[in-house]
Protein backbone atom coordinates (compact mmCIF):
# COMPACT_ATOMS: atom_id res chain seq x y z
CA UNK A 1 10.58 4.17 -13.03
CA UNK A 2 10.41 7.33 -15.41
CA UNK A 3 10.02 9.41 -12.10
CA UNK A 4 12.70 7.67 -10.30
CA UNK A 5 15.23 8.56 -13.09
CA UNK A 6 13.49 11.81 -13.89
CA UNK A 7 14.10 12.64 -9.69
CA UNK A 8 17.88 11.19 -9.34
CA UNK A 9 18.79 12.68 -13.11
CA UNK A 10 18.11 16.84 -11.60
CA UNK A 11 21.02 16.31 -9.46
CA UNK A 12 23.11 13.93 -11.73
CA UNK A 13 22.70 10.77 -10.14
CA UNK A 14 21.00 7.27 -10.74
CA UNK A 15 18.24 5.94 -9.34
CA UNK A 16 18.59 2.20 -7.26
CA UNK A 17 15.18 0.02 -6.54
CA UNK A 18 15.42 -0.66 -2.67
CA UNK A 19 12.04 -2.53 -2.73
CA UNK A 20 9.37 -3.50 -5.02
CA UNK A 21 5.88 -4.54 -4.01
CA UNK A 22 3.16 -6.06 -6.79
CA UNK A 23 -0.10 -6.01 -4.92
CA UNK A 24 -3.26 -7.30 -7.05
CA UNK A 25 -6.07 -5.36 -6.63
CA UNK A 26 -8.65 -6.53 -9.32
CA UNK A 27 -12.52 -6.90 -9.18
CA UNK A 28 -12.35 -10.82 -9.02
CA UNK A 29 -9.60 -13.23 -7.86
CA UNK A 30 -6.67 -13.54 -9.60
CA UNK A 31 -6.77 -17.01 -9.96
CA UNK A 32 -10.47 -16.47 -11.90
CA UNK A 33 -9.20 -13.31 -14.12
CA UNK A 34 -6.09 -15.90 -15.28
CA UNK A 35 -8.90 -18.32 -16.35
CA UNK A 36 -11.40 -15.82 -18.28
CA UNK A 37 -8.34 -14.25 -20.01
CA UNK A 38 -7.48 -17.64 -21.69
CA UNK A 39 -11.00 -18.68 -22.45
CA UNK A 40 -11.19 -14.83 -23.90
CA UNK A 41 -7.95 -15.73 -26.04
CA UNK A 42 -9.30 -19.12 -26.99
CA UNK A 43 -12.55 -17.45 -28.30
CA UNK A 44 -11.11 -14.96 -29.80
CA UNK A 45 -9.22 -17.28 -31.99
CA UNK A 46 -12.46 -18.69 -33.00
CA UNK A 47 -13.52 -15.49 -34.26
CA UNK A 48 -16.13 -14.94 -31.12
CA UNK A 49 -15.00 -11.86 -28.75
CA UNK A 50 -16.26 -12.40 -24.93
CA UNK A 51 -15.74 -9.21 -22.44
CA UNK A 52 -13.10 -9.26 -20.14
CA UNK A 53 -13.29 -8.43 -16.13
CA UNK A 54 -9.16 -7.38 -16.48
CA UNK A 55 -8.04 -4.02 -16.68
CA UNK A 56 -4.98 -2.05 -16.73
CA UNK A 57 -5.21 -1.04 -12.88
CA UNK A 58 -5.36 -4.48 -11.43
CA UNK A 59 -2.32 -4.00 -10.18
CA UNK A 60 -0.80 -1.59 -8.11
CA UNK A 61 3.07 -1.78 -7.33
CA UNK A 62 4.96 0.25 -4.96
CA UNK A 63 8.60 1.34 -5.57
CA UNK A 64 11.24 2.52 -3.49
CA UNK A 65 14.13 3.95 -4.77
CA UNK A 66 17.24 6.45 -3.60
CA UNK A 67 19.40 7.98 -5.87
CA UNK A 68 23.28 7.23 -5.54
């Protein structure tokens, strides 16, 4: 998004979203990485800490944007 409006800003114009698309790209399914984050929450409000297979890159999402 910063690029978008950084691109569309140099010639004074805005920058519309024409698609989005969220693609999940993570070392285990999604469905299992849902279900060891909340058993890592639930431990971690026992006071136990238990590794997580998440990270900040599961994700990758594609924008496509024009500036108007």
């Amino acid at each position: 998004m910063k690029v978008a409006a950084s691109t569309c800003s140099k010639s004074s114009k805005r920058h519309v979203i024409a698609t989005e698309e969220t693609k999940y790209k993570g070392i285990v399914s999604e469905s299992t990485n849902r279900n060891l984050n909340k058993v890592g929450e639930l431990a971690s409000m026992a006071g136990a800490w238990i590794p997580g297979l998440g990270s900040d890159d599961d994700y990758e999402v594609t924008l496509t944007f024009s500036c108007e």
